[in-house]
N, C-alpha and C. Protein backbone atom coordinates (compact mmCIF):
# COMPACT_ATOMS: atom_id res chain seq x y z
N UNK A 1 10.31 -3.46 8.83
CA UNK A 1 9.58 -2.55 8.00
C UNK A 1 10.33 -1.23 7.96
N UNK A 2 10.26 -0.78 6.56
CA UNK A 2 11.49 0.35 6.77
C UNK A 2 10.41 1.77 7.29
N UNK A 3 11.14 3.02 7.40
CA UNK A 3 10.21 4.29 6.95
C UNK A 3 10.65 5.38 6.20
N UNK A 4 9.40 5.54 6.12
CA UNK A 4 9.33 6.50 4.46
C UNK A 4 9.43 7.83 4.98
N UNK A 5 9.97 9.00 4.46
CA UNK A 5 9.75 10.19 4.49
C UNK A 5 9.29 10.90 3.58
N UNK A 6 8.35 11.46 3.71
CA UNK A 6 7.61 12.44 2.29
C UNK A 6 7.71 13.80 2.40
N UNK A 7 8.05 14.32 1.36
CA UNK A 7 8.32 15.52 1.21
C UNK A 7 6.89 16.58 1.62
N UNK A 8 7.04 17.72 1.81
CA UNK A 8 5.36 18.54 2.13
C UNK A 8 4.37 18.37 0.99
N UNK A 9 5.06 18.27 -0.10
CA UNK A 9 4.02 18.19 -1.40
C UNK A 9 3.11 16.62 -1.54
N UNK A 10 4.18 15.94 -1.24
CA UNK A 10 3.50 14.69 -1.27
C UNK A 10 2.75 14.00 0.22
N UNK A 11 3.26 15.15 1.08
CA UNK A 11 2.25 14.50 2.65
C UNK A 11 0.76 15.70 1.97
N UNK A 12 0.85 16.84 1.39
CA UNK A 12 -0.36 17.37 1.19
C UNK A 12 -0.83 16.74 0.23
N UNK A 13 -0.67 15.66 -1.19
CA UNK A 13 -1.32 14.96 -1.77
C UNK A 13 -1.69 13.35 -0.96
N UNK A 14 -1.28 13.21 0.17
CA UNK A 14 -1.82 12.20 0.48
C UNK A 14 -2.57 12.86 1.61
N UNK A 15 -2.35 13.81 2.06
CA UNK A 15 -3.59 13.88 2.71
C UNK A 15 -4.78 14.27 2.23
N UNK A 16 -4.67 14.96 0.92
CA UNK A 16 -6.08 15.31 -0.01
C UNK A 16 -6.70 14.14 -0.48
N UNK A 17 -5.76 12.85 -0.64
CA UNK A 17 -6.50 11.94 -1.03
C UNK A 17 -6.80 11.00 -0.21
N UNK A 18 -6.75 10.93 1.22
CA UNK A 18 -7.57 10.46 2.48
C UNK A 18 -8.39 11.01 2.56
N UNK A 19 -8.56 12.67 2.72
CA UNK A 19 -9.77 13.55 2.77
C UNK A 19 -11.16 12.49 1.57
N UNK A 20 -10.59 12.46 0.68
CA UNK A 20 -11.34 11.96 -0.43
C UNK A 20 -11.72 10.70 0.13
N UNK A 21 -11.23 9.85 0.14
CA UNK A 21 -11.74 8.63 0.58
C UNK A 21 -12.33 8.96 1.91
N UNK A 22 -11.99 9.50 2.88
CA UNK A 22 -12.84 9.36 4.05
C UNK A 22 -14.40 9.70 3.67
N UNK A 23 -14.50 11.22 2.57
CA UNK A 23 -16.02 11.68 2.07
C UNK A 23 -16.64 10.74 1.58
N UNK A 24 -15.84 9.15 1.16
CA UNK A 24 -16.72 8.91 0.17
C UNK A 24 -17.45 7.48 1.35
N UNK A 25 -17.05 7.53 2.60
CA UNK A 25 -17.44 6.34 2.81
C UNK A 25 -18.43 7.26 4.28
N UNK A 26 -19.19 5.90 4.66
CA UNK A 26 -20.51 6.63 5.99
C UNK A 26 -19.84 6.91 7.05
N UNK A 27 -18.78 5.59 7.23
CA UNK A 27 -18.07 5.60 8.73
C UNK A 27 -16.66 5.44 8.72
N UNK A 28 -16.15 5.87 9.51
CA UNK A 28 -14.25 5.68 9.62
C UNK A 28 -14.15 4.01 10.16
N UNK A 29 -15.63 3.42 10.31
CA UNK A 29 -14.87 1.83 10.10
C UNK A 29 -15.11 1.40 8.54
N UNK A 30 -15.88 1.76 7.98
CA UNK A 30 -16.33 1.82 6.55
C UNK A 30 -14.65 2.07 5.53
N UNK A 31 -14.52 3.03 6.01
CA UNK A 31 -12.87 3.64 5.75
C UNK A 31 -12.02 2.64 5.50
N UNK A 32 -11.42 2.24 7.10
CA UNK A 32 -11.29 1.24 7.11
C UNK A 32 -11.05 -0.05 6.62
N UNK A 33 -12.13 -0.33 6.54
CA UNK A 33 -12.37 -1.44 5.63
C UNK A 33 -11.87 -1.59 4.11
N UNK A 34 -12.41 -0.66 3.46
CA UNK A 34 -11.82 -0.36 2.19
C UNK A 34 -10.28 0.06 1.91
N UNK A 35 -9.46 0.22 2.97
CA UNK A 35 -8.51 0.51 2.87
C UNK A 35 -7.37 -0.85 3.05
N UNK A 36 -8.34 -1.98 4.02
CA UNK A 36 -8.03 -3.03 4.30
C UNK A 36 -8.06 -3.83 2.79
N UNK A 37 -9.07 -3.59 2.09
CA UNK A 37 -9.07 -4.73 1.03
C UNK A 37 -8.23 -3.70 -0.50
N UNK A 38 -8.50 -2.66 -0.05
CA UNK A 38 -7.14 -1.88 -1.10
C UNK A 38 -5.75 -2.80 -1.09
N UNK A 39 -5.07 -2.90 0.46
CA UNK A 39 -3.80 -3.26 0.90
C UNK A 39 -3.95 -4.86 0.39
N UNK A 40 -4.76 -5.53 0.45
CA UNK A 40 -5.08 -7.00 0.05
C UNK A 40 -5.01 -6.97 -1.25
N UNK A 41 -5.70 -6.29 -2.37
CA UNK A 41 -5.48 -6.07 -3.51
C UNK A 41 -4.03 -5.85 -3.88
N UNK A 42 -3.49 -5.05 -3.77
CA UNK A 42 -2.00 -4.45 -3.57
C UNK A 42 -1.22 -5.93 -3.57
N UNK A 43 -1.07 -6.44 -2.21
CA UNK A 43 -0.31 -7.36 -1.91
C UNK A 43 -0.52 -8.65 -2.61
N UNK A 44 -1.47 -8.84 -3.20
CA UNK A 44 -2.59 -10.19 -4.56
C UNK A 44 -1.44 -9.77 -5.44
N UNK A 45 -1.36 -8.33 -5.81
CA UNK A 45 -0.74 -7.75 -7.85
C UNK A 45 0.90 -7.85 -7.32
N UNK A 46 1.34 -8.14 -6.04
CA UNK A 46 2.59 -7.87 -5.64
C UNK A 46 3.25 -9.27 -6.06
N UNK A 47 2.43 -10.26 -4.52
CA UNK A 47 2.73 -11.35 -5.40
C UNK A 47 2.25 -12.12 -6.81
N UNK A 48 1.84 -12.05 -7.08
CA UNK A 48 1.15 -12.11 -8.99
C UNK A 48 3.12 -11.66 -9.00
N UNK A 49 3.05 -10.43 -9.64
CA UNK A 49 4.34 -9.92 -9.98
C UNK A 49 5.25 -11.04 -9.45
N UNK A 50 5.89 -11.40 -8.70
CA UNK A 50 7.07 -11.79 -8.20
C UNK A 50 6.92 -13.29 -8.51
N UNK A 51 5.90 -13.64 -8.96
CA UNK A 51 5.35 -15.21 -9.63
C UNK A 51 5.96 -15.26 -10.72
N UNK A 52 5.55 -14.31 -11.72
CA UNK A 52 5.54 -14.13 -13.22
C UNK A 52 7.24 -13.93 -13.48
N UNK A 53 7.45 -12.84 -12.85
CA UNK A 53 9.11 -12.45 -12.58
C UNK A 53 10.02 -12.52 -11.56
N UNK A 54 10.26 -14.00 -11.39
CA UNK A 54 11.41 -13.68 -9.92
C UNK A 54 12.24 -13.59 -10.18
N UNK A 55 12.57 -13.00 -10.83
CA UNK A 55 14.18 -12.13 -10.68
C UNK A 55 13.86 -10.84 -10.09
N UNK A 56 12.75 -10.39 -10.56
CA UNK A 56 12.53 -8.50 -10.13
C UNK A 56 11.93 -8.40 -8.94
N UNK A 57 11.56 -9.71 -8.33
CA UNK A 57 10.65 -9.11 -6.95
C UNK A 57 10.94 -10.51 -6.10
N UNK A 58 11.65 -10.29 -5.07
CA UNK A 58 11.49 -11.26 -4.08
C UNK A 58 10.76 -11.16 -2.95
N UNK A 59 10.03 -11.93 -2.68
CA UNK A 59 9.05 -11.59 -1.56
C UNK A 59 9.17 -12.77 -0.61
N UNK A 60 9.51 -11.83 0.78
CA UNK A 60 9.86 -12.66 1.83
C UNK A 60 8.35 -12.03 2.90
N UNK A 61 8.25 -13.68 3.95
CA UNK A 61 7.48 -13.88 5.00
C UNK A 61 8.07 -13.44 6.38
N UNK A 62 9.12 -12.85 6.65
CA UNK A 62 9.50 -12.48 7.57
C UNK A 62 9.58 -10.65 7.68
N UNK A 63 10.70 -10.26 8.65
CA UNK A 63 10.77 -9.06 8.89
C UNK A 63 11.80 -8.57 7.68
N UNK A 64 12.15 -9.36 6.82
CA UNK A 64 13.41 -8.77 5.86
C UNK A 64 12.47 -8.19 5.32
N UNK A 65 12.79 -6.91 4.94
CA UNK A 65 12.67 -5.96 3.56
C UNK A 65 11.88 -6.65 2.27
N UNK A 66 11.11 -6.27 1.27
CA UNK A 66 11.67 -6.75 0.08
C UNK A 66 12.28 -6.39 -0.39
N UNK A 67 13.14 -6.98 -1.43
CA UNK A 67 14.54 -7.05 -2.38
C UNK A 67 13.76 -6.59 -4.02
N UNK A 68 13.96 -5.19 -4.65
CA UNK A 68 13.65 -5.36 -5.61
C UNK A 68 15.12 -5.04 -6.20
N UNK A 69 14.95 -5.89 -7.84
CA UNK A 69 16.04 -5.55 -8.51
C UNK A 69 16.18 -6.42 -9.70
């Protein structure tokens, strides 16, 4: 898994938009949760994508990277 570095502008827009999601839910397992089936959603439209087009998205089950291109 690689890592990302974000610039100050974009660590203060992601942290305004955690702030947001944390207000909108009762509990930080509530949070949670929704953040869990966000990442599930995500990874559903990822592979979808790499179905439709494998040339542009390879998606591997291991520790490799994905390959876009």
């Amino acid at each position: 898994m690689g890592i990302m570095h974000l610039d100050p502008e974009a660590k203060a827009e992601l942290h305004s938009e955690a702030e947001k999601l944390i207000a909108r839910y009762d509990s930080p397992l509530e949070t949670v949760k929704a953040l869990m089936a966000y990442n599930c959603e995500l990874e559903t439209q990822i592979v979808a994508l790499a179905h439709r087009h494998p040339g542009l998205v390879h998606v591997s089950y291991d520790d490799t990277p994905a390959i876009l291109g």
